[in-house]
N, C-alpha and C. Protein backbone atom coordinates (compact mmCIF):
# COMPACT_ATOMS: atom_id res chain seq x y z
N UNK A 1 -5.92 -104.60 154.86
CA UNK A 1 -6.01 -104.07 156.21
C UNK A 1 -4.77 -104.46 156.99
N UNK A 2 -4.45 -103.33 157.71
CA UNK A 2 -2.94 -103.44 158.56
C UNK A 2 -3.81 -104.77 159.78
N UNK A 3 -2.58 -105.44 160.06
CA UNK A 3 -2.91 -106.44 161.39
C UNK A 3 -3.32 -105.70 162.36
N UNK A 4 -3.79 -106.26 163.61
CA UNK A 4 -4.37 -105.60 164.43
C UNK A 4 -3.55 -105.80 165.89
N UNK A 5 -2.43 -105.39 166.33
CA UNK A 5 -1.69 -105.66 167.17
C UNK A 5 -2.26 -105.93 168.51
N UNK A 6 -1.42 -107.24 168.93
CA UNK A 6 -1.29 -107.56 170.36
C UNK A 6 0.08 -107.24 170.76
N UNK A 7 -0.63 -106.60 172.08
CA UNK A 7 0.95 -105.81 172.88
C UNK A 7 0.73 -106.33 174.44
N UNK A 8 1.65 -107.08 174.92
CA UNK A 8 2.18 -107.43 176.25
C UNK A 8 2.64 -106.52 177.03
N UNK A 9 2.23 -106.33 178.23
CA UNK A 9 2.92 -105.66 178.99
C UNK A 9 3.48 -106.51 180.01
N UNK A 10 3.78 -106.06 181.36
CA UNK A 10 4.51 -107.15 182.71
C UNK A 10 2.47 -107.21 183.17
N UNK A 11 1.62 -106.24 182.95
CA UNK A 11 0.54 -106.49 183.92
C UNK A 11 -0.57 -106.84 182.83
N UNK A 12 -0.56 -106.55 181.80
CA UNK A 12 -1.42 -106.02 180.98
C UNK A 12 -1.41 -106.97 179.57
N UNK A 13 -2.86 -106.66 179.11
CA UNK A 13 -2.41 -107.37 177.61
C UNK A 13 -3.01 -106.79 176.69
N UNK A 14 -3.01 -105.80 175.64
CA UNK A 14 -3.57 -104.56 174.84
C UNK A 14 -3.88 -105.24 173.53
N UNK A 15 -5.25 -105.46 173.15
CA UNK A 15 -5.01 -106.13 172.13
C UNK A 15 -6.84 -105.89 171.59
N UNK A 16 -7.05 -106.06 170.31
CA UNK A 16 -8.28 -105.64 169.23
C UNK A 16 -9.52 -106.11 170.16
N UNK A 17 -10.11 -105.18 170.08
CA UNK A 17 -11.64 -105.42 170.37
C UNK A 17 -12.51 -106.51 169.88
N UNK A 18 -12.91 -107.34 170.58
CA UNK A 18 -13.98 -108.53 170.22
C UNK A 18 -15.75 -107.82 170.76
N UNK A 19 -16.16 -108.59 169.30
CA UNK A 19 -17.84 -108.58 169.86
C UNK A 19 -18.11 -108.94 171.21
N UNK A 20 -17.54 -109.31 172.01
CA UNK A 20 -18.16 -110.22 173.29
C UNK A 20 -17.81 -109.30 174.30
N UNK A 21 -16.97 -108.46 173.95
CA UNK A 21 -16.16 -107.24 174.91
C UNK A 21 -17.64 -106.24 175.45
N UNK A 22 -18.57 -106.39 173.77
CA UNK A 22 -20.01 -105.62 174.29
C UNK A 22 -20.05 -104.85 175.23
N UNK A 23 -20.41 -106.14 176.10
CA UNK A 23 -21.00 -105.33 177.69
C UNK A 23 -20.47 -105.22 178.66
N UNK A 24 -18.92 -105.51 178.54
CA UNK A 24 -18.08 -104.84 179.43
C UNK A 24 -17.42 -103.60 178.65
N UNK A 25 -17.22 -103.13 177.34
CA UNK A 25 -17.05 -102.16 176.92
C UNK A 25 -18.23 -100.94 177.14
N UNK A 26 -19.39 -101.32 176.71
CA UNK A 26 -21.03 -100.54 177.80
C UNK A 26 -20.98 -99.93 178.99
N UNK A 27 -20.31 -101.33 180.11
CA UNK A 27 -20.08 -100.67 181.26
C UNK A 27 -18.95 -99.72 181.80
N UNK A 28 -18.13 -99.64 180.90
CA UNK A 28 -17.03 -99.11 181.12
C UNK A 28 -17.68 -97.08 180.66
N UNK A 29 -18.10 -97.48 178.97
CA UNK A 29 -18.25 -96.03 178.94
C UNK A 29 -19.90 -95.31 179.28
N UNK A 30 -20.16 -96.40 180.18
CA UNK A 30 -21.88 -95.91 181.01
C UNK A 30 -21.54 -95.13 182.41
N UNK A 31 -20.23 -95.11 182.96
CA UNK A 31 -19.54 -95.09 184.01
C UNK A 31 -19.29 -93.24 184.23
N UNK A 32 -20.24 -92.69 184.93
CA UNK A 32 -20.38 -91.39 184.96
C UNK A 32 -18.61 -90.99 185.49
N UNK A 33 -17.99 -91.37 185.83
CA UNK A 33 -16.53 -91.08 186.58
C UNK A 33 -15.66 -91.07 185.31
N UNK A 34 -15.49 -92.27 184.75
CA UNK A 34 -15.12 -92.33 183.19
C UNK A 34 -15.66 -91.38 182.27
N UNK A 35 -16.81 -90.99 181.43
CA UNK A 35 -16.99 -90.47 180.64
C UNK A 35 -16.81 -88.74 180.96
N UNK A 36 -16.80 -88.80 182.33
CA UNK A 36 -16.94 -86.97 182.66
C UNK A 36 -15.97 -86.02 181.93
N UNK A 37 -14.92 -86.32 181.63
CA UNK A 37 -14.06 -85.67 180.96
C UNK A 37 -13.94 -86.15 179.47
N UNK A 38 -14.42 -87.38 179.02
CA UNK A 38 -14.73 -87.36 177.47
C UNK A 38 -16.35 -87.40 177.53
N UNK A 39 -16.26 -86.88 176.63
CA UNK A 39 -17.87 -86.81 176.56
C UNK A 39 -18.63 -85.55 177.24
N UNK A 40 -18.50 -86.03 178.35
CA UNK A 40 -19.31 -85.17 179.58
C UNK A 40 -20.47 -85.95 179.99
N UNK A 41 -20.55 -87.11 179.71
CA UNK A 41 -21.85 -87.49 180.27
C UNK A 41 -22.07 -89.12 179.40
N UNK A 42 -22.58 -90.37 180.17
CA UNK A 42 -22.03 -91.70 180.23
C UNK A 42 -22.94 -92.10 178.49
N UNK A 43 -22.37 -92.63 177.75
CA UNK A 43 -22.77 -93.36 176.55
C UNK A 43 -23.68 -94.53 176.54
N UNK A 44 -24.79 -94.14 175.38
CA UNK A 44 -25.69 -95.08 175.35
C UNK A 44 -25.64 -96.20 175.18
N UNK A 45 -25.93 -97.31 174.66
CA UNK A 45 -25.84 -98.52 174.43
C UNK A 45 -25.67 -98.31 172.89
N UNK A 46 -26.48 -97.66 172.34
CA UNK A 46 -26.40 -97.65 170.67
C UNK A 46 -25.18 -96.70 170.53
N UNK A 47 -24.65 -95.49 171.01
CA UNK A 47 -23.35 -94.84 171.35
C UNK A 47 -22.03 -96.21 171.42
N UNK A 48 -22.10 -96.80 172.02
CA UNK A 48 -20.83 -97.45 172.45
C UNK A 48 -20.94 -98.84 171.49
N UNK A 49 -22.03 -99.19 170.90
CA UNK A 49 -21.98 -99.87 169.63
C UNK A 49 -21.06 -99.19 168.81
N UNK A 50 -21.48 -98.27 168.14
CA UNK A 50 -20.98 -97.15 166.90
C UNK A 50 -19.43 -97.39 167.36
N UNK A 51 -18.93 -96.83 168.84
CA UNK A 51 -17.94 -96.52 169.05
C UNK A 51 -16.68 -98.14 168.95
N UNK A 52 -17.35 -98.97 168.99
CA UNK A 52 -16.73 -100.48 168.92
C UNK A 52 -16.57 -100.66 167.94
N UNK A 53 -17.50 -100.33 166.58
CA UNK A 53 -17.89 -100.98 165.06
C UNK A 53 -16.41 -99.76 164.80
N UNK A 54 -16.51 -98.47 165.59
CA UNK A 54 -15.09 -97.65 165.01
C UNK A 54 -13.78 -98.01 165.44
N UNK A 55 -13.74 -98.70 166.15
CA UNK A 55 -12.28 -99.02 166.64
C UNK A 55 -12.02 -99.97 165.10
N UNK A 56 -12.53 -100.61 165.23
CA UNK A 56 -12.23 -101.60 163.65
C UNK A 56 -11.50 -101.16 162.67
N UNK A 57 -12.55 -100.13 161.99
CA UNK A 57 -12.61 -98.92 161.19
C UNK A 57 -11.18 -98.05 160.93
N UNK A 58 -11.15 -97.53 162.49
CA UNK A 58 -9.59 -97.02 162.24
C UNK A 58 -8.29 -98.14 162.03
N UNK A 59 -8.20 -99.12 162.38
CA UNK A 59 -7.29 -99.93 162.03
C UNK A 59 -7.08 -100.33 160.35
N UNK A 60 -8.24 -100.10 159.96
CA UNK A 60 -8.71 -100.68 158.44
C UNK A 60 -8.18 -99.23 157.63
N UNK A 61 -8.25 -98.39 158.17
CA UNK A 61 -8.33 -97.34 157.35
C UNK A 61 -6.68 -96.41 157.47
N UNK A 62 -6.49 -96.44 158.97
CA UNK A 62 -5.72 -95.68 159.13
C UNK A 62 -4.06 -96.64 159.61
N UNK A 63 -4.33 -97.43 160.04
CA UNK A 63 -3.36 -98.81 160.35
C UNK A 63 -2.83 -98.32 161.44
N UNK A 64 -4.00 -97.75 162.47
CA UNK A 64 -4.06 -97.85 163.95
C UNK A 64 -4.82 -97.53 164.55
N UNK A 65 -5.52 -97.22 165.48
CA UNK A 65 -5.99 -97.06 166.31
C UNK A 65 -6.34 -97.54 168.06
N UNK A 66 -7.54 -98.10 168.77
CA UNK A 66 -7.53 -98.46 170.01
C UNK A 66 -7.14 -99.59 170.16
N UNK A 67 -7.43 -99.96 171.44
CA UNK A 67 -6.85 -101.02 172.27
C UNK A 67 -7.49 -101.43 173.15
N UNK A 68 -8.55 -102.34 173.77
CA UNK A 68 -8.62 -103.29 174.73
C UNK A 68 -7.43 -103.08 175.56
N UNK A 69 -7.64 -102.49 176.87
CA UNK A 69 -6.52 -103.08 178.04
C UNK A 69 -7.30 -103.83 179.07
N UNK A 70 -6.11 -105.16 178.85
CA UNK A 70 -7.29 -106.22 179.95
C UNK A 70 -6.01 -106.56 180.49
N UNK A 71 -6.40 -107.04 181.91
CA UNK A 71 -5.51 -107.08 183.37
C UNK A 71 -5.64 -108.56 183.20
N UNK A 72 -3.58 -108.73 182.53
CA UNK A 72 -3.24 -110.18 182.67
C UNK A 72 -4.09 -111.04 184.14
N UNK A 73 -3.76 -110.81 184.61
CA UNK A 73 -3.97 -111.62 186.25
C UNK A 73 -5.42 -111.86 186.30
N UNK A 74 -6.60 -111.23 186.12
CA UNK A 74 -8.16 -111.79 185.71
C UNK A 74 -8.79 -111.99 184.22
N UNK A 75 -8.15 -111.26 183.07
CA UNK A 75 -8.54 -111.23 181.92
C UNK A 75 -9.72 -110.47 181.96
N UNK A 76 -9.73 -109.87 182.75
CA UNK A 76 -10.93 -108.58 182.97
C UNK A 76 -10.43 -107.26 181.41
N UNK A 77 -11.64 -106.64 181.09
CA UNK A 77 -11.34 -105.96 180.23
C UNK A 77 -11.68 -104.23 181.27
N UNK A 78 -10.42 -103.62 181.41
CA UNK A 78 -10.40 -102.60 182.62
C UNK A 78 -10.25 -101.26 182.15
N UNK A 79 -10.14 -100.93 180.26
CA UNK A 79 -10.52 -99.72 179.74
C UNK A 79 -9.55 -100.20 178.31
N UNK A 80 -9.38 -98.74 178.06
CA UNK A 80 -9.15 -99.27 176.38
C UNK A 80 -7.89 -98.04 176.08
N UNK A 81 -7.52 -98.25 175.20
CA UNK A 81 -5.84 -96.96 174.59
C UNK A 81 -5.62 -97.36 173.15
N UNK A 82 -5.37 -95.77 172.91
CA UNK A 82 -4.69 -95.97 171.51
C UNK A 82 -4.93 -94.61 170.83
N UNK A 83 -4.62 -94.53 169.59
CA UNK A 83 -4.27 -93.55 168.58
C UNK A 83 -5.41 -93.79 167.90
N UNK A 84 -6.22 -92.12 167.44
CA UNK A 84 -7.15 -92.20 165.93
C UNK A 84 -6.69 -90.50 165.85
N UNK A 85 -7.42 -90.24 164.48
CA UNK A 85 -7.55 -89.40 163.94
C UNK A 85 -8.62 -88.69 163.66
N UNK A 86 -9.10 -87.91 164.48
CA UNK A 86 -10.38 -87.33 164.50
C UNK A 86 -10.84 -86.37 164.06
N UNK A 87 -10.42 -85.80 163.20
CA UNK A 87 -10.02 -84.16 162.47
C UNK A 87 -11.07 -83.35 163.03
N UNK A 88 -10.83 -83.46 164.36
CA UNK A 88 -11.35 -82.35 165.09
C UNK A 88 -11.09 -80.70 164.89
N UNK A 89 -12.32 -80.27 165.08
CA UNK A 89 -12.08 -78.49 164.08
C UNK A 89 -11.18 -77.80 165.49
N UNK A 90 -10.38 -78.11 165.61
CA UNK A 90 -9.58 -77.71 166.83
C UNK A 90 -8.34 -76.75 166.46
N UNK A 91 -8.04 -75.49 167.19
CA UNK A 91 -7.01 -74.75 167.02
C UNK A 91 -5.99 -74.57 168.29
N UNK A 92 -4.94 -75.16 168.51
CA UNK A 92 -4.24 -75.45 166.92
C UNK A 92 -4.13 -76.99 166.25
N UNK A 93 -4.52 -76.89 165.17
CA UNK A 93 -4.39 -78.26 164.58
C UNK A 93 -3.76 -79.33 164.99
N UNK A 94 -4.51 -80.70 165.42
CA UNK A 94 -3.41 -81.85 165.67
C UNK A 94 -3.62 -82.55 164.54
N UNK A 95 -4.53 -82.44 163.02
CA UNK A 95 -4.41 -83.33 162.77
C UNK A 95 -3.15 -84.31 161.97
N UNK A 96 -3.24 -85.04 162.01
CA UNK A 96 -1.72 -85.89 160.61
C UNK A 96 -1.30 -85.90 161.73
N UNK A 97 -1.40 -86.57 163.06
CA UNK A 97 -0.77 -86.42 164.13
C UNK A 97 -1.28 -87.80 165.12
N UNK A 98 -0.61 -88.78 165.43
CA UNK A 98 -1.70 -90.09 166.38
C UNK A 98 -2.13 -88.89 167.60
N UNK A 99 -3.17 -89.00 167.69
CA UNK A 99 -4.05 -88.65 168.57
C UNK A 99 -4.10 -89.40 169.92
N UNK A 100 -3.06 -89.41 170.72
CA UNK A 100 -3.33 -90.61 171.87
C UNK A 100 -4.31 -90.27 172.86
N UNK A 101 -5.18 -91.71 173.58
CA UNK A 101 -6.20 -91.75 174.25
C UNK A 101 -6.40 -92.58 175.24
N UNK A 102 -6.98 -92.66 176.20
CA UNK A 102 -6.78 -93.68 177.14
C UNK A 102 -7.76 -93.59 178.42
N UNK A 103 -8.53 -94.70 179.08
CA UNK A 103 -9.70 -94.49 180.15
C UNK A 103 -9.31 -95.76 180.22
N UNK A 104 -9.45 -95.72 181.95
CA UNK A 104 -9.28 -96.81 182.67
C UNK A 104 -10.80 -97.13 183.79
N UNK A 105 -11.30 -98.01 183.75
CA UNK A 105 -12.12 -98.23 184.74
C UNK A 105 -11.85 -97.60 186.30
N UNK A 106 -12.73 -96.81 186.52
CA UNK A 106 -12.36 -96.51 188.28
C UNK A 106 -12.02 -97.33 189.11
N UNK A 107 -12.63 -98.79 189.38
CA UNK A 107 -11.73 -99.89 190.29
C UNK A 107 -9.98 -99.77 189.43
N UNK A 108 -9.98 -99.47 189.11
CA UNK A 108 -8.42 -99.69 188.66
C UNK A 108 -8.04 -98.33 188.68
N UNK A 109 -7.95 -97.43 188.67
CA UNK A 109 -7.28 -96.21 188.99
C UNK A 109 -6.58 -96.69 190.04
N UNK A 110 -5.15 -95.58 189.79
CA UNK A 110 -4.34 -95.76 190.98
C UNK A 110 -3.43 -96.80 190.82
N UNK A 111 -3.48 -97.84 190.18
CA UNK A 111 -2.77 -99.19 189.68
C UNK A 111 -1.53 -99.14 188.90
N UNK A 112 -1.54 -97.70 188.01
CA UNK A 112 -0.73 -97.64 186.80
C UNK A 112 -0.72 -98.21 185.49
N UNK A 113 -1.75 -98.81 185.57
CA UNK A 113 -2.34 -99.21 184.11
C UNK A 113 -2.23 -98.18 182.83
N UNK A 114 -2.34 -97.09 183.18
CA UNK A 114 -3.02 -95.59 182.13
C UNK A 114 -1.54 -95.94 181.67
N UNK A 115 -0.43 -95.76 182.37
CA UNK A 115 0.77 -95.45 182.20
C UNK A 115 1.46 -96.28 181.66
N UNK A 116 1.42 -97.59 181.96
CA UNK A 116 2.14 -98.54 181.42
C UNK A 116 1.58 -99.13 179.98
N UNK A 117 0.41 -98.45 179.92
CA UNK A 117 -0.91 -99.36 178.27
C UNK A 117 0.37 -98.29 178.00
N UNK A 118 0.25 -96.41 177.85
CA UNK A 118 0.39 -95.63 177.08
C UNK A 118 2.04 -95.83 176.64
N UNK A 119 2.54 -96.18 177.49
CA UNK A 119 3.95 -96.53 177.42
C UNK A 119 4.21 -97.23 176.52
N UNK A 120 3.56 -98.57 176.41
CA UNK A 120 3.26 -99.28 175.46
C UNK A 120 3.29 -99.08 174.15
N UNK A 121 2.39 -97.97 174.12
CA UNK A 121 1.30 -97.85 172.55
C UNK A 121 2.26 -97.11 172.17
N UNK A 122 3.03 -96.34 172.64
CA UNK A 122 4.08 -94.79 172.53
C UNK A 122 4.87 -95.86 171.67
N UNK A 123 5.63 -96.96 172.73
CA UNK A 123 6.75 -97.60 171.88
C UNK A 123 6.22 -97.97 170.52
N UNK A 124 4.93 -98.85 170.22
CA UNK A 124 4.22 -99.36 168.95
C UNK A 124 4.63 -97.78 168.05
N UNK A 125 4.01 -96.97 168.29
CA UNK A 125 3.67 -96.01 167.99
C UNK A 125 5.26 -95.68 166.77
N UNK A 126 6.22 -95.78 168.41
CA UNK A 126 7.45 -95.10 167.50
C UNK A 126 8.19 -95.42 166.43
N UNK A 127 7.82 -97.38 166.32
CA UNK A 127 8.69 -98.33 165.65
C UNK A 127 7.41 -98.28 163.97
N UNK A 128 6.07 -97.78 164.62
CA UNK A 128 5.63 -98.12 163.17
C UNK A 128 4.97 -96.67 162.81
N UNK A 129 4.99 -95.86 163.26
CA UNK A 129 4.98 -94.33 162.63
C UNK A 129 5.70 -93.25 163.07
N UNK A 130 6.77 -93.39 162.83
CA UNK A 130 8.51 -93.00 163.39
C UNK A 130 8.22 -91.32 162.85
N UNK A 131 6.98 -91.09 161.21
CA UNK A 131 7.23 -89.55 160.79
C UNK A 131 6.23 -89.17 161.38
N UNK A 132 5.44 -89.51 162.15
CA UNK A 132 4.19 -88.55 163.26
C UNK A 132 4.61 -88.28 164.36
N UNK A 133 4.20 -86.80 164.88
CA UNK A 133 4.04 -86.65 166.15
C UNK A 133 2.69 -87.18 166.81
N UNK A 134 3.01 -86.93 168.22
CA UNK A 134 2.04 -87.82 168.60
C UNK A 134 1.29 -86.43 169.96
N UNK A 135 -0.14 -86.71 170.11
CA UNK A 135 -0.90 -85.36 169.90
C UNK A 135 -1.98 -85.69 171.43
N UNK A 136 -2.35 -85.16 172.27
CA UNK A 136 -3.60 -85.17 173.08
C UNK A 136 -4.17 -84.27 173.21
N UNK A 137 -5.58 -84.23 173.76
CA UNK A 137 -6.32 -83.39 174.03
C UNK A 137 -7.16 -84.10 175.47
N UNK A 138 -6.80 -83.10 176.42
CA UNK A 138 -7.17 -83.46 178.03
C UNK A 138 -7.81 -82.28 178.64
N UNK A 139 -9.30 -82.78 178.89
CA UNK A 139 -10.13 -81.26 179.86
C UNK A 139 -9.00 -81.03 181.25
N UNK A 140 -8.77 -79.57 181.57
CA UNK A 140 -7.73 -79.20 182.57
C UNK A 140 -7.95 -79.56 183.76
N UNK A 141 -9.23 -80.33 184.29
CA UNK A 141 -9.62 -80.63 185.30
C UNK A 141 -9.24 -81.84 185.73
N UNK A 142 -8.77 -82.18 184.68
CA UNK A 142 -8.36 -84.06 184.67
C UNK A 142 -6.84 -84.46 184.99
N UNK A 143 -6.52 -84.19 186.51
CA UNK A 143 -5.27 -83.97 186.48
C UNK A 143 -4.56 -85.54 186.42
N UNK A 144 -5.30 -86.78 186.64
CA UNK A 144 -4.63 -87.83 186.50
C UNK A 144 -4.31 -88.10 185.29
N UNK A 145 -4.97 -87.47 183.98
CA UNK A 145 -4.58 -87.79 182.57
C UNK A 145 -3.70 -87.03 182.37
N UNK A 146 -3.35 -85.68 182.87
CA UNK A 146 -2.25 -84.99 182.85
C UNK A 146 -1.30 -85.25 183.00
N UNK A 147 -1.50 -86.32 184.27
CA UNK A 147 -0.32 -86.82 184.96
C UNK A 147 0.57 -87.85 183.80
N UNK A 148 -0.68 -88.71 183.87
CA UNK A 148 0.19 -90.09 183.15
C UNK A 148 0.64 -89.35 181.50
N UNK A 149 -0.22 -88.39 180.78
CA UNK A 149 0.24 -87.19 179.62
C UNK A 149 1.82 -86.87 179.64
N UNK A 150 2.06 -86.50 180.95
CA UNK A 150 3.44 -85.43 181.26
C UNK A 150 4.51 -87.05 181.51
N UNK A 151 3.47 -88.06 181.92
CA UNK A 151 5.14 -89.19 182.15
C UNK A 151 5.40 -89.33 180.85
N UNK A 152 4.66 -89.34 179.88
CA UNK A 152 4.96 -90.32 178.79
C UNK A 152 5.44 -89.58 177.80
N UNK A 153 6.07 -88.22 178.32
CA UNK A 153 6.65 -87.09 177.59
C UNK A 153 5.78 -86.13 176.51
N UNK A 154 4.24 -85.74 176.82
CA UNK A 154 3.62 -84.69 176.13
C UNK A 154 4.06 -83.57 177.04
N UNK A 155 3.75 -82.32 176.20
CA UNK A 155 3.44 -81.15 176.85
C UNK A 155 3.06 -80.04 176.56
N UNK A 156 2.48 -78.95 177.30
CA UNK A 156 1.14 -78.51 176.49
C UNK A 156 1.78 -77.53 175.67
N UNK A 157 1.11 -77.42 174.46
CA UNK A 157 1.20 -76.43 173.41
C UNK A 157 0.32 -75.40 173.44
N UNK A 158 -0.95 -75.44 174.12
CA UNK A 158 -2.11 -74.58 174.18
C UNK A 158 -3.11 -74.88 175.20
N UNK A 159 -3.87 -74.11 175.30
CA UNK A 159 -5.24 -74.29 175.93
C UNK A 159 -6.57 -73.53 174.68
N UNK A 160 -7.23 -74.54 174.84
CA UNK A 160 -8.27 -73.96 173.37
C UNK A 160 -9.84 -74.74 174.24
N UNK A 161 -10.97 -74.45 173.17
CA UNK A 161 -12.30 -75.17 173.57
C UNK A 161 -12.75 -75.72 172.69
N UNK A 162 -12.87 -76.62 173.01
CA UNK A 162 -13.47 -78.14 172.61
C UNK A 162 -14.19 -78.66 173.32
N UNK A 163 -15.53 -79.19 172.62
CA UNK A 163 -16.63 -79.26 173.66
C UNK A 163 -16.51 -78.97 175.02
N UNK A 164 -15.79 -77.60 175.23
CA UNK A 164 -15.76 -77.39 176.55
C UNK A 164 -14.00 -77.16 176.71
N UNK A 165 -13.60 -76.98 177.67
CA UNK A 165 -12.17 -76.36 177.92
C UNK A 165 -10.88 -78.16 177.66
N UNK A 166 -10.38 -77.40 176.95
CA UNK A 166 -9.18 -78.43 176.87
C UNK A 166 -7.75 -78.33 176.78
N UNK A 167 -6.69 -78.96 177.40
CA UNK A 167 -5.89 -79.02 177.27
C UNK A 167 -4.79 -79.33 176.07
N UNK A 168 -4.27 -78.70 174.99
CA UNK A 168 -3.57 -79.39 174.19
C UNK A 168 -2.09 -79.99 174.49
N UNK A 169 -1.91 -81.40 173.94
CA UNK A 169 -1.07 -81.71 174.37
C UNK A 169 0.16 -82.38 173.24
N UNK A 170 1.44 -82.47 173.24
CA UNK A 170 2.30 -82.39 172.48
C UNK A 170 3.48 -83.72 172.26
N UNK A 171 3.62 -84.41 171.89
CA UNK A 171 4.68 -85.53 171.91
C UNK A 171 5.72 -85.63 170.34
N UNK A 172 6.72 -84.73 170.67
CA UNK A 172 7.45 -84.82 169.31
C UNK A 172 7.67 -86.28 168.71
N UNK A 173 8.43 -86.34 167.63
CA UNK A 173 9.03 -87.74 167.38
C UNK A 173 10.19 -87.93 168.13
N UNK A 174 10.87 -88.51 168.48
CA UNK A 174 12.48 -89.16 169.27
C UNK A 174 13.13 -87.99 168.52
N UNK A 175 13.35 -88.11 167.16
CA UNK A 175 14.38 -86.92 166.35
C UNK A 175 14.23 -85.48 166.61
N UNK A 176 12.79 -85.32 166.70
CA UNK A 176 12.84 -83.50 167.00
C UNK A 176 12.78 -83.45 168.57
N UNK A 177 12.55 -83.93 169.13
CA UNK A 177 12.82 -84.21 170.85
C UNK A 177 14.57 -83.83 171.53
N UNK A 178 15.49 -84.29 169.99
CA UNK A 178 16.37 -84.30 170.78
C UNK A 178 17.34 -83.30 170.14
């Protein structure tokens, strides 16, 4: 199994999911404001188990996936980022592609957290899978994921449906970028 990276930021500290994260990971995706655009509607307790036991999973399997983002300054755990592979029946295809992802707790919106984790994970991203592009999928209503999407250099390739209307979104490698 690939290591499970810790990444520093100036605010932030991005790093593997612990059992104890539980029930602040619960509250995070029970959070009708949070889940409205993934999902559509807040995750159960046995839901956000599954979804913890998978963060693991993709690291083991794929030698990446999420992230814990917890706010150096309280050690609060304030949402989570990262890359999986979801071979979603989606047209047009992202898969063979990091899939980037990212939810921030509503007290923290507005902070720049989304931006600076993704910034982050982008750099991880580039130094240890340099031959992937890197891929999102954002409901069009969600213009703050758009936002922090368009800083971190995606841009859309399509509009398709997926559980509902979505945005596709695009991040070459550094080489075909330029």
């Amino acid at each position: 199994m690939s290591p499970i990276p810790t990444i520093e930021t100036q605010r932030l500290t991005l790093r593997p999911h612990h059992l104890d994260d539980f029930d602040s990971f619960v509250a995070l995706w029970a959070d009708p404001a949070v889940s409205l655009y993934v999902g559509g509607r807040p995750a159960t307790r046995e839901e956000v188990w599954q979804k913890l036991m998978q963060r693991t999973g993709m690291w083991h399997h794929m030698g990446f996936g999420f992230l814990v983002i917890e706010e150096k300054e309280s050690g609060k755990l304030v949402g989570e980022a990262g890359f999986h592979e979801a071979r979603r029946p989606l047209t047009p295809s992202i898969e063979g592609t990091l899939e980037t992802g990212w939810m921030v707790s509503p007290e923290h919106w507005g902070k720049g957290y989304a931006s600076e984790a993704v910034a982050a994970l982008i750099a991880w991203g580039e130094q240890n899978f340099s031959a992937m592009d890197m891929s999102a999928i954002i409901h069009p209503d969600n213009g703050a994921s758009l936002a922090v999407a368009r800083k971190a250099g995606f841009f859309e390739i399509a509009r398709t449906e997926y559980k509902g209307p979505c945005v596709v979104l695009l991040r070459p490698r550094r080489e075909d970028a330029a």
